[in-house]
Protein backbone atom coordinates (compact mmCIF):
# COMPACT_ATOMS: atom_id res chain seq x y z
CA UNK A 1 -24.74 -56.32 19.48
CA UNK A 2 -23.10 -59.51 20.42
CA UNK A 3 -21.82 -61.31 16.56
CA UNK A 4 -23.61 -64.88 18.26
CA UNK A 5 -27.14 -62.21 18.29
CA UNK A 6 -26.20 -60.64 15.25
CA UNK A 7 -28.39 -61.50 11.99
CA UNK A 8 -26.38 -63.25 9.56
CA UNK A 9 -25.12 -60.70 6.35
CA UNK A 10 -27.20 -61.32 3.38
CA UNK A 11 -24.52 -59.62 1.15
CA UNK A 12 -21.85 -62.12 3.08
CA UNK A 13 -20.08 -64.72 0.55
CA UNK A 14 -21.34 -67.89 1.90
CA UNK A 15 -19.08 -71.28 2.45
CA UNK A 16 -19.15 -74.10 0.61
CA UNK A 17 -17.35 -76.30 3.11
CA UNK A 18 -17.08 -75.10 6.70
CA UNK A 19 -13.50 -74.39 7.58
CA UNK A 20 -11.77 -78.06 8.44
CA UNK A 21 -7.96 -78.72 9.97
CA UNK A 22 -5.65 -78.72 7.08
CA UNK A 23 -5.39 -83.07 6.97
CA UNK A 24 -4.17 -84.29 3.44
CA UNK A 25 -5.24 -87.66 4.66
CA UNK A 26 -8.97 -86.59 5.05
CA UNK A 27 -9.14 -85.01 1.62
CA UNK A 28 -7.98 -88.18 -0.45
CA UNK A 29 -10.56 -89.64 1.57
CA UNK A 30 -13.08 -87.18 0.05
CA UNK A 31 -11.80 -86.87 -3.38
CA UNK A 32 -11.87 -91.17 -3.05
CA UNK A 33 -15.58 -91.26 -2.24
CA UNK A 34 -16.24 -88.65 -4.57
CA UNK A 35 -14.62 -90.72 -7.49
CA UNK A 36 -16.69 -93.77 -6.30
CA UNK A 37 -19.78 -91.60 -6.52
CA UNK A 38 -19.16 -90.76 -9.76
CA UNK A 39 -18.32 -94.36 -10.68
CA UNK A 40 -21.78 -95.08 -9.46
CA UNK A 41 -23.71 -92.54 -11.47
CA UNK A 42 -22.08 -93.76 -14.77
CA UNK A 43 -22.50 -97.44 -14.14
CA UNK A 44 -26.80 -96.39 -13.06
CA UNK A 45 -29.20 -98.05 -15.36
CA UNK A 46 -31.34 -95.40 -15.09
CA UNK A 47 -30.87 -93.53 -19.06
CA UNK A 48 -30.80 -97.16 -20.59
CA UNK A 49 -34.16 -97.53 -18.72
CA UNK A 50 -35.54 -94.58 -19.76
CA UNK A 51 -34.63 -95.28 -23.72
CA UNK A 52 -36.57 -98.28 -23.07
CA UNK A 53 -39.52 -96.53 -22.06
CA UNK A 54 -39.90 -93.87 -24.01
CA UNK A 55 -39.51 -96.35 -27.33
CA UNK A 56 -43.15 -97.45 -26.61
CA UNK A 57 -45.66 -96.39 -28.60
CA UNK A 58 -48.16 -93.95 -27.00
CA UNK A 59 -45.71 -93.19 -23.95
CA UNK A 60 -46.22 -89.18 -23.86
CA UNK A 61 -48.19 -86.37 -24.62
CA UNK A 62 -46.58 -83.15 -25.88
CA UNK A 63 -46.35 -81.30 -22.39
CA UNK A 64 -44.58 -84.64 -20.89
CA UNK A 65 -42.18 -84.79 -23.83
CA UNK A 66 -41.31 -80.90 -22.77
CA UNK A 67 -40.56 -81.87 -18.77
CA UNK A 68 -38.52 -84.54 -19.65
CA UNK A 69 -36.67 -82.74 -23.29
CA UNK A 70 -35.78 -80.00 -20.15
CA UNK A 71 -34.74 -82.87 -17.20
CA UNK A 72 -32.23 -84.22 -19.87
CA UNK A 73 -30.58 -80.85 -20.96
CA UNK A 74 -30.56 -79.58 -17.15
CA UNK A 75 -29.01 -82.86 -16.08
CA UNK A 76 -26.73 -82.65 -19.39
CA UNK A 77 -25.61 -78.94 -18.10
CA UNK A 78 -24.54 -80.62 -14.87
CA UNK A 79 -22.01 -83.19 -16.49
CA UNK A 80 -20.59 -80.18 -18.01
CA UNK A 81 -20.24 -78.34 -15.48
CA UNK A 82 -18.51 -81.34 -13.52
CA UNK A 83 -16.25 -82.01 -16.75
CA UNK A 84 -15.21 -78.13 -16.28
CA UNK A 85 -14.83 -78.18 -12.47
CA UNK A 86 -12.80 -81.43 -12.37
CA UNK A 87 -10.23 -80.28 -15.21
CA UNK A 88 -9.74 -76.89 -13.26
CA UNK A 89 -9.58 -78.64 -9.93
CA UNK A 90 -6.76 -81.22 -11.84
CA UNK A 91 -5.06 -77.69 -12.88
CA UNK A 92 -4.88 -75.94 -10.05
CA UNK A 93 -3.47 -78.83 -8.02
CA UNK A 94 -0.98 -78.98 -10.89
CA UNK A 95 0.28 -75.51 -10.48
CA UNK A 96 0.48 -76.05 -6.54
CA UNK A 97 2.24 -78.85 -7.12
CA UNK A 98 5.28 -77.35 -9.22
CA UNK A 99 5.56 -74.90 -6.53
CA UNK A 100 9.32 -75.28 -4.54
C-alpha cells in the first residue's frame, strides 16, 4: 500500500512541531512571542479577580469550592511544569553553546 493510503501508526511518536528549515532568525521570533505571551499571562487580572470574588460571603457551595480547589492546583501544575521546561530548554542551549 501506497504510505499517502496508509493508516497513520498508532504506536508512531507523534511531532510536536512539524519539521521547519533550520532559520535561527524564525526561532528568536518564536521564543520572542512566546516571552510576550508569558508577559501577558502574569500581568492578567484574572487571580486578583477571582480573590475578589470568592471573599464574598455566600459565593460557593461545597461541590463549587472542589471544581475550582482542582482548576487552581491543575493550573498551578502547569507553571511548574513551564518553570521546569524553560530551565532545561536554558540548559540545553547552554551546553550547545560551549560546543567548538
Amino acid at each position: 500500500m501506497p504510505d499517502a493510503q496508509r493508516p497513520p501508526d498508532p504506536t508512531a511518536e507523534p511531532l510536536l512541531c512539524p519539521p521547519a528549515p533550520h532559520e535561527l532568525l524564525a526561532l528568536a521570533e518564536e521564543v520572542a512571542a512566546l516571552h510576550r505571551s508569558l508577559e501577558r499571562l502574569a500581568q492578567a487580572d484574572h487571580l486578583e479577580r477571582l480573590l475578589k470574588l470568592i471573599a464574598r460571603p455566600g459565593w460557593t457551595t461545597p461541590a463549587e469550592y472542589e471544581l475550582l480547589r482542582g482548576g487552581v492546583a491543575h493550573m498551578q501544575m502547569h507553571v511548574r511544569a513551564l518553570h521546569d521546561a524553560q530551565a532545561a530548554l536554558l540548559r540545553g542551549a547552554q551546553l550547545v553553546g560551549g560546543r567548538s
